[in-house]
N, C-alpha and C. Protein backbone atom coordinates (compact mmCIF):
# COMPACT_ATOMS: atom_id res chain seq x y z
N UNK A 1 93.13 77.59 96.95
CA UNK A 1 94.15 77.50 95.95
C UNK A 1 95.10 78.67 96.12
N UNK A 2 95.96 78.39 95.42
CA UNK A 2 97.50 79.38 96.58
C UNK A 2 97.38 80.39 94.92
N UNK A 3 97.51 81.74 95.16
CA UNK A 3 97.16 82.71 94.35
C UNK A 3 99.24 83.41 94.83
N UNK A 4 99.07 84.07 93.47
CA UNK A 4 100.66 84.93 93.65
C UNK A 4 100.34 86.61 94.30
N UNK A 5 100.96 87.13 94.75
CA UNK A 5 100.70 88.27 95.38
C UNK A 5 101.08 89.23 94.27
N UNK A 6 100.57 90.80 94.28
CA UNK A 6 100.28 91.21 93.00
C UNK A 6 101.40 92.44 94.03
N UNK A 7 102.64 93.16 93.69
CA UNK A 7 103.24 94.28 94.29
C UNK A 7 102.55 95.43 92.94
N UNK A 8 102.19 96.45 93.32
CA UNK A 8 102.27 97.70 92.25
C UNK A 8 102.49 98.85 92.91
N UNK A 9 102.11 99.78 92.17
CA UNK A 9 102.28 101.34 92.36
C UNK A 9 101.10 102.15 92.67
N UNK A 10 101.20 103.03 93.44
CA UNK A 10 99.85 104.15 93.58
C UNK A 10 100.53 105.55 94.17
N UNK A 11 100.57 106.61 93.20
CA UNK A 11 101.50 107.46 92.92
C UNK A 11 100.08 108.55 94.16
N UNK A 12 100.84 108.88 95.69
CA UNK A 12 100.34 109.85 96.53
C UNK A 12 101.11 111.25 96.75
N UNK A 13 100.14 112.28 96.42
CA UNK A 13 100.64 113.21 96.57
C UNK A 13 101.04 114.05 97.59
N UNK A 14 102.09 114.82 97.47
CA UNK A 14 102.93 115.27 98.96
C UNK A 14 102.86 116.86 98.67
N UNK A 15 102.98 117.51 99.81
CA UNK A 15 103.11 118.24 99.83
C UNK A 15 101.23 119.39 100.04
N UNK A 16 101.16 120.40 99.35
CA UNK A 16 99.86 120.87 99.29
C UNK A 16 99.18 120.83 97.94
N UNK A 17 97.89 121.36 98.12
CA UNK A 17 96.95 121.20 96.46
C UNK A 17 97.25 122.14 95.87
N UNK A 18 97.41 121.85 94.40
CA UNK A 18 97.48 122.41 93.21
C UNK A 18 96.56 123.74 93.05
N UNK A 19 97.36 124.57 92.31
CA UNK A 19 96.48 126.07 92.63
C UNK A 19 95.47 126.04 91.90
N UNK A 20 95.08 125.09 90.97
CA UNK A 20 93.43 124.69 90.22
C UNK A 20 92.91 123.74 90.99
N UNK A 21 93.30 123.32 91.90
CA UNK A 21 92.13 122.56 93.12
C UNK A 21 91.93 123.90 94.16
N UNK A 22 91.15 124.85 94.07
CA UNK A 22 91.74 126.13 94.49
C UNK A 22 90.99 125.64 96.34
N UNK A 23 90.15 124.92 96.58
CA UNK A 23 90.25 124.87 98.16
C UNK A 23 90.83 123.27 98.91
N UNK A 24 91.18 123.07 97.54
CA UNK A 24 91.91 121.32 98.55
C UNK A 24 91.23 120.36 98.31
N UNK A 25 89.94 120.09 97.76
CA UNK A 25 89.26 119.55 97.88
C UNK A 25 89.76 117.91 97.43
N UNK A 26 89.61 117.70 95.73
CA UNK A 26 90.43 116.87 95.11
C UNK A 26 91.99 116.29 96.21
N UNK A 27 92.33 117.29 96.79
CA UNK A 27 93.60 117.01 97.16
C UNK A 27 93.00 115.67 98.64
N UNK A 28 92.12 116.68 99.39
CA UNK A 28 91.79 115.74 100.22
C UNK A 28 91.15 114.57 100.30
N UNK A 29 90.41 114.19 98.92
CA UNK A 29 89.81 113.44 98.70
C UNK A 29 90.34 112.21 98.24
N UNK A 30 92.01 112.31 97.54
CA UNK A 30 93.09 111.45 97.33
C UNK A 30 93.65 110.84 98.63
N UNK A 31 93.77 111.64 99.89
CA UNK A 31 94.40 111.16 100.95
C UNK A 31 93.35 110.66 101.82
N UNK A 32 92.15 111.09 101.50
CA UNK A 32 90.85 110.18 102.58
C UNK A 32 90.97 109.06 101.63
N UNK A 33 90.75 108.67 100.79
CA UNK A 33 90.86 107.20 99.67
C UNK A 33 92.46 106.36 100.49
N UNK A 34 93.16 107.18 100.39
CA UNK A 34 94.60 105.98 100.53
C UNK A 34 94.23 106.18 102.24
N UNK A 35 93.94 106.86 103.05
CA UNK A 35 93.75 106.21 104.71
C UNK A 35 92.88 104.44 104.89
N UNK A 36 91.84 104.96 103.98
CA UNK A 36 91.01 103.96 104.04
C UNK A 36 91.47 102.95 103.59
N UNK A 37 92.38 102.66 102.43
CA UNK A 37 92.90 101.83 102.06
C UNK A 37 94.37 101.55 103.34
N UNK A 38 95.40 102.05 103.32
CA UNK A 38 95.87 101.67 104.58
C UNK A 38 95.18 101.08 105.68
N UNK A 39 93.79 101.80 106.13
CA UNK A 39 93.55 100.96 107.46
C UNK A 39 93.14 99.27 106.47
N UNK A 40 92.58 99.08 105.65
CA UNK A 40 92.13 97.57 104.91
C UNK A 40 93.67 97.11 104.70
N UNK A 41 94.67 97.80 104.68
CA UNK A 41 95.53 96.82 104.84
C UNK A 41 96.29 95.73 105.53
N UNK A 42 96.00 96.50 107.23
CA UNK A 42 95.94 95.78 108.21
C UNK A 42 94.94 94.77 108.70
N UNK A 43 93.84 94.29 107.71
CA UNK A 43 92.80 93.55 107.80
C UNK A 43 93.65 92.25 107.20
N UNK A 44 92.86 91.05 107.58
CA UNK A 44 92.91 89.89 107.21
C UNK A 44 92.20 89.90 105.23
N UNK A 45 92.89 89.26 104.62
CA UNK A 45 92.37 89.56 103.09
C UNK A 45 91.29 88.97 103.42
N UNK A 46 90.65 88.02 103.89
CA UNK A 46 89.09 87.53 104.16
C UNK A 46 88.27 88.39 104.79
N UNK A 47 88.64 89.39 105.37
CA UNK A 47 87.88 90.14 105.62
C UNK A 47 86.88 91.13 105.20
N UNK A 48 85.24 91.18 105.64
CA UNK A 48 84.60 91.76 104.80
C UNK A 48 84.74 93.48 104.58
N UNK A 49 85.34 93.95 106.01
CA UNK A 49 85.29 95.40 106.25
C UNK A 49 86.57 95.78 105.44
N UNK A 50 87.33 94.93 105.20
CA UNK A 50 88.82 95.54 104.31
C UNK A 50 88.02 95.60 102.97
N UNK A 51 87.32 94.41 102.48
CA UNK A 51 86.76 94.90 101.17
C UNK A 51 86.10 96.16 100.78
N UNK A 52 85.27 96.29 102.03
CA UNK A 52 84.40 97.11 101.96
C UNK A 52 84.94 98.92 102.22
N UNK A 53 86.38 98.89 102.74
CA UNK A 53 86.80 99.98 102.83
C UNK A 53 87.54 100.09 101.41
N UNK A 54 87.99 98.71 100.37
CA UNK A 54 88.50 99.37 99.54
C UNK A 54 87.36 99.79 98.40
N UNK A 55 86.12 99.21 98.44
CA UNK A 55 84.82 99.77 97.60
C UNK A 55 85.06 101.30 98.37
N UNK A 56 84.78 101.77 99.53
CA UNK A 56 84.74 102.94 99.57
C UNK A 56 85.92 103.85 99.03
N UNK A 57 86.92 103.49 98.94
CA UNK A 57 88.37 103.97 98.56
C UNK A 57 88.07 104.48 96.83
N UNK A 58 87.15 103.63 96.23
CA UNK A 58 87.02 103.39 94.88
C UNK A 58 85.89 104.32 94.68
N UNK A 59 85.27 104.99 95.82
CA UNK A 59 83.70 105.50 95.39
C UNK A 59 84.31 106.93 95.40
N UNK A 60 85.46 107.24 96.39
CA UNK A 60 85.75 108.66 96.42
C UNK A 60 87.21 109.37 95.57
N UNK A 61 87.31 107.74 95.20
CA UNK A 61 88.51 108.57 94.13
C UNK A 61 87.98 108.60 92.53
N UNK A 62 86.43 107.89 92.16
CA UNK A 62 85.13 108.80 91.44
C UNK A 62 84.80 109.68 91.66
N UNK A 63 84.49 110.08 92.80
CA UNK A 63 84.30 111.95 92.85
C UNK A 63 85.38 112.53 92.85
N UNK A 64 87.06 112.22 93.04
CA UNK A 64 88.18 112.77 92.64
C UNK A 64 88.21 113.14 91.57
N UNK A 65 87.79 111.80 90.75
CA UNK A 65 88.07 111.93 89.11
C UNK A 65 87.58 112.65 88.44
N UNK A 66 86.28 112.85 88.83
CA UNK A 66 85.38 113.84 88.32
C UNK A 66 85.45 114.84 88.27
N UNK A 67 86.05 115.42 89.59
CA UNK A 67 86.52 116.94 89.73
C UNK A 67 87.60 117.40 89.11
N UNK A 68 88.70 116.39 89.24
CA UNK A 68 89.55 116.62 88.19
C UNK A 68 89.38 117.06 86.89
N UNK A 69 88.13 116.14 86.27
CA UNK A 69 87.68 116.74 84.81
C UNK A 69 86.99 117.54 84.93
N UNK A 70 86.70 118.30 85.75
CA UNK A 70 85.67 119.54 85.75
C UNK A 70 86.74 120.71 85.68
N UNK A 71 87.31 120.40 85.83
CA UNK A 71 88.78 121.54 86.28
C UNK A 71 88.70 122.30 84.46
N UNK A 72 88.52 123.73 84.81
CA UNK A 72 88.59 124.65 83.41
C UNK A 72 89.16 125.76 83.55
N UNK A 73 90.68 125.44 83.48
CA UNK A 73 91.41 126.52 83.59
C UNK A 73 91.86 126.90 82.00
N UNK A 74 92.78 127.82 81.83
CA UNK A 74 93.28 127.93 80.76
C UNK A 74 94.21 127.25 80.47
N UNK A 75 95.15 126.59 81.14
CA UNK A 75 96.21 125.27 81.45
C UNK A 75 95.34 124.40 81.05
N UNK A 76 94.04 124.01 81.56
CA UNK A 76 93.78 122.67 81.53
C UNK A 76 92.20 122.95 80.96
N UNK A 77 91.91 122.98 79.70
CA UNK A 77 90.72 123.61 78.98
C UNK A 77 89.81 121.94 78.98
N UNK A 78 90.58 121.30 78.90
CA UNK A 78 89.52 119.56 78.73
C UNK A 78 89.86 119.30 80.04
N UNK A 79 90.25 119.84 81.59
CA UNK A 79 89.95 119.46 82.33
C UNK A 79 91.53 118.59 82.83
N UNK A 80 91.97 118.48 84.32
CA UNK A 80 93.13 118.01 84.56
C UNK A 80 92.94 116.21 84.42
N UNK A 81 93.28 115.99 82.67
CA UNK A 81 93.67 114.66 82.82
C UNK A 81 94.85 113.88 83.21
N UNK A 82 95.90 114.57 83.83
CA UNK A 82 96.77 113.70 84.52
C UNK A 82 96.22 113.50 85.96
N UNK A 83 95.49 114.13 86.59
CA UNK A 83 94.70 114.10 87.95
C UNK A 83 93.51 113.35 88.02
N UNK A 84 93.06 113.02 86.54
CA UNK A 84 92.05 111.81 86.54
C UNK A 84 92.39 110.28 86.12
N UNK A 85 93.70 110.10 85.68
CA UNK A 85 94.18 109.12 84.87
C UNK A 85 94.90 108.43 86.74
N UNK A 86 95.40 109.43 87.33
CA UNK A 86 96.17 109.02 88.96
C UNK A 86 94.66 108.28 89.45
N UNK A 87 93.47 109.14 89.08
CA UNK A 87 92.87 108.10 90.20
C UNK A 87 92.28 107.13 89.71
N UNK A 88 92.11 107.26 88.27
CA UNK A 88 92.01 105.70 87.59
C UNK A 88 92.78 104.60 87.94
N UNK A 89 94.27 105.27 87.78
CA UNK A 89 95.34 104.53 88.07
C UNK A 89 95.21 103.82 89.91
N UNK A 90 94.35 104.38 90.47
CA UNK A 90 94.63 103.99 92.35
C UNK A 90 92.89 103.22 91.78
N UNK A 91 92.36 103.60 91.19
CA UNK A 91 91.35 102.61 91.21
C UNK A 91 91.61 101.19 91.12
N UNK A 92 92.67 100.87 89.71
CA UNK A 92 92.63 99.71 89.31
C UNK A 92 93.37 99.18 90.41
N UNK A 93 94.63 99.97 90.75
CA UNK A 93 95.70 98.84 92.16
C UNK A 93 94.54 98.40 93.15
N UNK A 94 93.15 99.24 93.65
CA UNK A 94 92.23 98.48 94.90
C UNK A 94 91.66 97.22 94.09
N UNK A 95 91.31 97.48 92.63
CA UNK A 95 90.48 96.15 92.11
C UNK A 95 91.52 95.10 92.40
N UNK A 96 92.77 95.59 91.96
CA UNK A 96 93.94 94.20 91.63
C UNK A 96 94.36 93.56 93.24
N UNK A 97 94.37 94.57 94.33
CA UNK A 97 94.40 94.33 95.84
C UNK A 97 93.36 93.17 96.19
N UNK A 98 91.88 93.34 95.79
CA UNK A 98 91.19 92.74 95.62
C UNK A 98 90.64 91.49 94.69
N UNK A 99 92.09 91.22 93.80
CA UNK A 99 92.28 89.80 93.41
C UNK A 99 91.07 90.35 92.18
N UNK A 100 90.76 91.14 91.45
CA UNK A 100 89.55 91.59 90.57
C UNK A 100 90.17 91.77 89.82
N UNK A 101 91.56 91.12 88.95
CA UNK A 101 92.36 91.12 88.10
C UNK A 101 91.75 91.91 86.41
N UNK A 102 90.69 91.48 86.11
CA UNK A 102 90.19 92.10 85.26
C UNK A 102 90.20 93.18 85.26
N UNK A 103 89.21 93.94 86.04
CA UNK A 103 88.72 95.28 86.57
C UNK A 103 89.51 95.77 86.60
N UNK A 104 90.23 95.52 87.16
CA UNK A 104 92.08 96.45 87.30
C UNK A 104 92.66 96.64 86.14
N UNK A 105 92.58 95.67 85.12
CA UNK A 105 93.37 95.53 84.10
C UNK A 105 92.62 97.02 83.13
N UNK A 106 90.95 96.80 83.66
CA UNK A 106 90.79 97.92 82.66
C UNK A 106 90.49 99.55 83.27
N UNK A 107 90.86 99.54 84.52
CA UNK A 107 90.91 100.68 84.84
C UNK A 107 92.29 101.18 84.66
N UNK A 108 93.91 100.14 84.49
CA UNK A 108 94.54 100.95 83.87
C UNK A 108 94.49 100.89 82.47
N UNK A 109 93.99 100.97 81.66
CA UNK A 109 94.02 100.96 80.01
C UNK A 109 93.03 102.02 80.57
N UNK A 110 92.11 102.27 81.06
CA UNK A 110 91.52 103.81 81.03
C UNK A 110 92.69 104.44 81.62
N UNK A 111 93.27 104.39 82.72
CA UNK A 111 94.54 105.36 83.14
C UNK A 111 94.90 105.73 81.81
N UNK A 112 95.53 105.13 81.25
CA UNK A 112 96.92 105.03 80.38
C UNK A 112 96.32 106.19 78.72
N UNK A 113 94.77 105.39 78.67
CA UNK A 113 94.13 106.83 77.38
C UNK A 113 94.32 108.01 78.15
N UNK A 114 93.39 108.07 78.93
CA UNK A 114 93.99 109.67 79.92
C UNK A 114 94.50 110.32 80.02
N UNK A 115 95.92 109.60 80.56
CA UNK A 115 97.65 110.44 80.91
C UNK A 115 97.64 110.86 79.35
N UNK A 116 97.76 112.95 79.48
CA UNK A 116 98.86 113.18 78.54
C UNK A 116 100.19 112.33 78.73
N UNK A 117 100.61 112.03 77.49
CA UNK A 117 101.50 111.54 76.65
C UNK A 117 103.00 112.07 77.22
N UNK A 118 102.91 113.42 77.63
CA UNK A 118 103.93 114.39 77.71
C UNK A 118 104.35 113.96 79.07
N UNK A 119 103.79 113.04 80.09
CA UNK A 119 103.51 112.72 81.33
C UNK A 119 103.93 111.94 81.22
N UNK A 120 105.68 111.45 81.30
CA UNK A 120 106.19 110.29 81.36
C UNK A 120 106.35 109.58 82.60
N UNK A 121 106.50 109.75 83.49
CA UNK A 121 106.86 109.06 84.92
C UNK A 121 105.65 108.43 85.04
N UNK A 122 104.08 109.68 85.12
CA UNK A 122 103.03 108.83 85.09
C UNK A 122 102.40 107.74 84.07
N UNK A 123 102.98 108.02 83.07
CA UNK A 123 103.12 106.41 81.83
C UNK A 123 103.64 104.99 81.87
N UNK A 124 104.66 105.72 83.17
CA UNK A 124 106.01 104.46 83.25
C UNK A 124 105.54 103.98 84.76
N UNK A 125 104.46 104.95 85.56
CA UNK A 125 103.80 103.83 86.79
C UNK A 125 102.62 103.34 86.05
N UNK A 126 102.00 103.36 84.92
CA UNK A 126 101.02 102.85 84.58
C UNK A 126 101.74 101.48 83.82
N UNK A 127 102.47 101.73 83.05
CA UNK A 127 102.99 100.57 82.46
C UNK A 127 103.44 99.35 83.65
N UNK A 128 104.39 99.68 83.76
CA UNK A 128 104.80 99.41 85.49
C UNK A 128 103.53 98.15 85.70
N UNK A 129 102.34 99.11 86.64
CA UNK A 129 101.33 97.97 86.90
C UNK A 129 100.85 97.21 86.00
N UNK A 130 100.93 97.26 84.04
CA UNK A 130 100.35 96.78 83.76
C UNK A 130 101.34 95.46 83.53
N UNK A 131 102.39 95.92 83.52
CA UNK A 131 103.36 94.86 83.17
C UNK A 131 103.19 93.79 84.18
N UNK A 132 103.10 94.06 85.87
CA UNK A 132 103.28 93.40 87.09
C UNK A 132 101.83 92.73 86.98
N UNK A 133 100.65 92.92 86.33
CA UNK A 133 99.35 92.62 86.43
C UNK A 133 99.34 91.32 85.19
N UNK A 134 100.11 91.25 84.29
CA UNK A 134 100.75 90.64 83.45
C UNK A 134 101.15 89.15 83.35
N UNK A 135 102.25 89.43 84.96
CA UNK A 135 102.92 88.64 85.52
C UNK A 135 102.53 87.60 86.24
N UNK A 136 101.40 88.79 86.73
CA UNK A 136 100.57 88.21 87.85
C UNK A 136 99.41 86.79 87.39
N UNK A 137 98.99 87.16 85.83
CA UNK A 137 97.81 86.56 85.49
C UNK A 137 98.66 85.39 84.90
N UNK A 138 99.68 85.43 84.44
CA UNK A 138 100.54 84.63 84.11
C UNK A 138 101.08 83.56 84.89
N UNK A 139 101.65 83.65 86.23
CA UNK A 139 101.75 82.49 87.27
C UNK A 139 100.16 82.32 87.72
N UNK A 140 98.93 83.02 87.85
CA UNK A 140 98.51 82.57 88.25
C UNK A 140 97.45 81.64 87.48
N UNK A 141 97.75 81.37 86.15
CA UNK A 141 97.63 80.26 85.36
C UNK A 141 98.43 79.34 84.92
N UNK A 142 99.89 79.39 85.65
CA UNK A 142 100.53 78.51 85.47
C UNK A 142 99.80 77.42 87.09
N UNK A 143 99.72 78.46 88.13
CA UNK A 143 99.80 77.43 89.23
C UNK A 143 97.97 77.14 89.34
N UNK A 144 97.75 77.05 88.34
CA UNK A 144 95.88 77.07 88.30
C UNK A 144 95.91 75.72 87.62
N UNK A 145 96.92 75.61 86.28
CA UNK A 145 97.52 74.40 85.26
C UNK A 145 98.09 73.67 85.98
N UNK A 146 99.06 73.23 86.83
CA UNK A 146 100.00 72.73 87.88
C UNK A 146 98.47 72.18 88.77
N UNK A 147 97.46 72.64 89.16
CA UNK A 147 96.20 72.36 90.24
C UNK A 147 95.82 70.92 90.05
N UNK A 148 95.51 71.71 88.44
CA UNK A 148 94.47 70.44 87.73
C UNK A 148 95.23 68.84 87.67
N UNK A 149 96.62 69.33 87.09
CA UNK A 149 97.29 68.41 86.60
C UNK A 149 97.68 67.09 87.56
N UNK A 150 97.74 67.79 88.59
CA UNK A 150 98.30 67.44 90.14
C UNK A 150 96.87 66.44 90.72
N UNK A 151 96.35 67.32 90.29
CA UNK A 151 94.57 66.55 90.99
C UNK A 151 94.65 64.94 90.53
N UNK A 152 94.26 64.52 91.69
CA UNK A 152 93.16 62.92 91.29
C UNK A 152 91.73 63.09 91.69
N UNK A 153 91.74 62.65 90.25
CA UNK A 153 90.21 62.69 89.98
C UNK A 153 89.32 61.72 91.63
N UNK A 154 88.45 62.10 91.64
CA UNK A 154 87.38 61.07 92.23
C UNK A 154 87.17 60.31 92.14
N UNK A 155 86.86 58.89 92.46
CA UNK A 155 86.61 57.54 92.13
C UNK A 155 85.39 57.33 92.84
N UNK A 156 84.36 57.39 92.12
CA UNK A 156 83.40 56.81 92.83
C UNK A 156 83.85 55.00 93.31
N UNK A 157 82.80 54.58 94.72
CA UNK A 157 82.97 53.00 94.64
C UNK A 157 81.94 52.15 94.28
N UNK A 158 82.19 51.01 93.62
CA UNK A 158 81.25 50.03 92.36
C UNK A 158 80.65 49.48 94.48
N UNK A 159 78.78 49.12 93.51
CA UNK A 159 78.68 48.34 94.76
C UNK A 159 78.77 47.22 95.02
């Protein structure tokens, strides 16, 4: 059945790590997640090793997230939640990559509690996907309705 393609956002960081990631770590752990995901992009979507690189993509931007909230600076006393809400936020785009429309849906509504408030750009790529995730579930129950409608039934034959 013919599914709509889902475009979103996954906000990568440039440049070097933040002086509260004080050896890179977090930093590198964002750009080993999006390699892995790049190489699954060049995979066939049937493919098992693209899935399986974006499960791994998803396992290390959990230990991103985590570190992020471990972070106890005086800036960031509950821990850097705009640096955990980004990898919530790259979590849900691999679920939604992976047609896991749900999952996605609620890893950004966890993004979105997360992001300080004061963090508009990162509000407006979360909205962004949720709006496009939206869209997405939307044709793809129109052309799910259009399936059925279209279908002829089966006929068994009398003997």
């Amino acid at each position: 059945m013919a599914q709509a393609q889902m475009k979103h956002g996954v906000l990568v960081p440039d440049g070097g790590h933040l002086p509260h990631d004080t050896d890179g770590t977090l930093f590198r752990m964002g750009h080993d997640a999006t390699a892995k995901v790049f190489a699954a992009f060049v995979l066939q979507k049937s493919s098992p090793v693209r899935k399986q690189l974006f499960k791994e993509a998803m396992c290390i931007r959990l230990q991103e997230k985590k570190g992020w909230l471990a972070v106890r600076t005086e800036q960031f006393p509950a821990g850097d939640l705009e640096g955990a809400a980004q990898a919530s936020l790259a979590i849900a785009c691999y679920y939604m990559e992976l047609d896991e429309h749900d999952k996605g849906q609620k890893w950004l509504q966890r993004a979105m509690e997360e992001v300080p408030k004061d963090k508009e750009f990162m509000c407006a790529v979360i909205e962004h996907n949720m709006d496009e995730l939206k869209k997405i579930k939307k044709i793809n129950k129109e052309i799910n309705e259009e399936c059925s409608r279209s279908s002829t039934p089966v006929q068994s034959a009398s003997p």
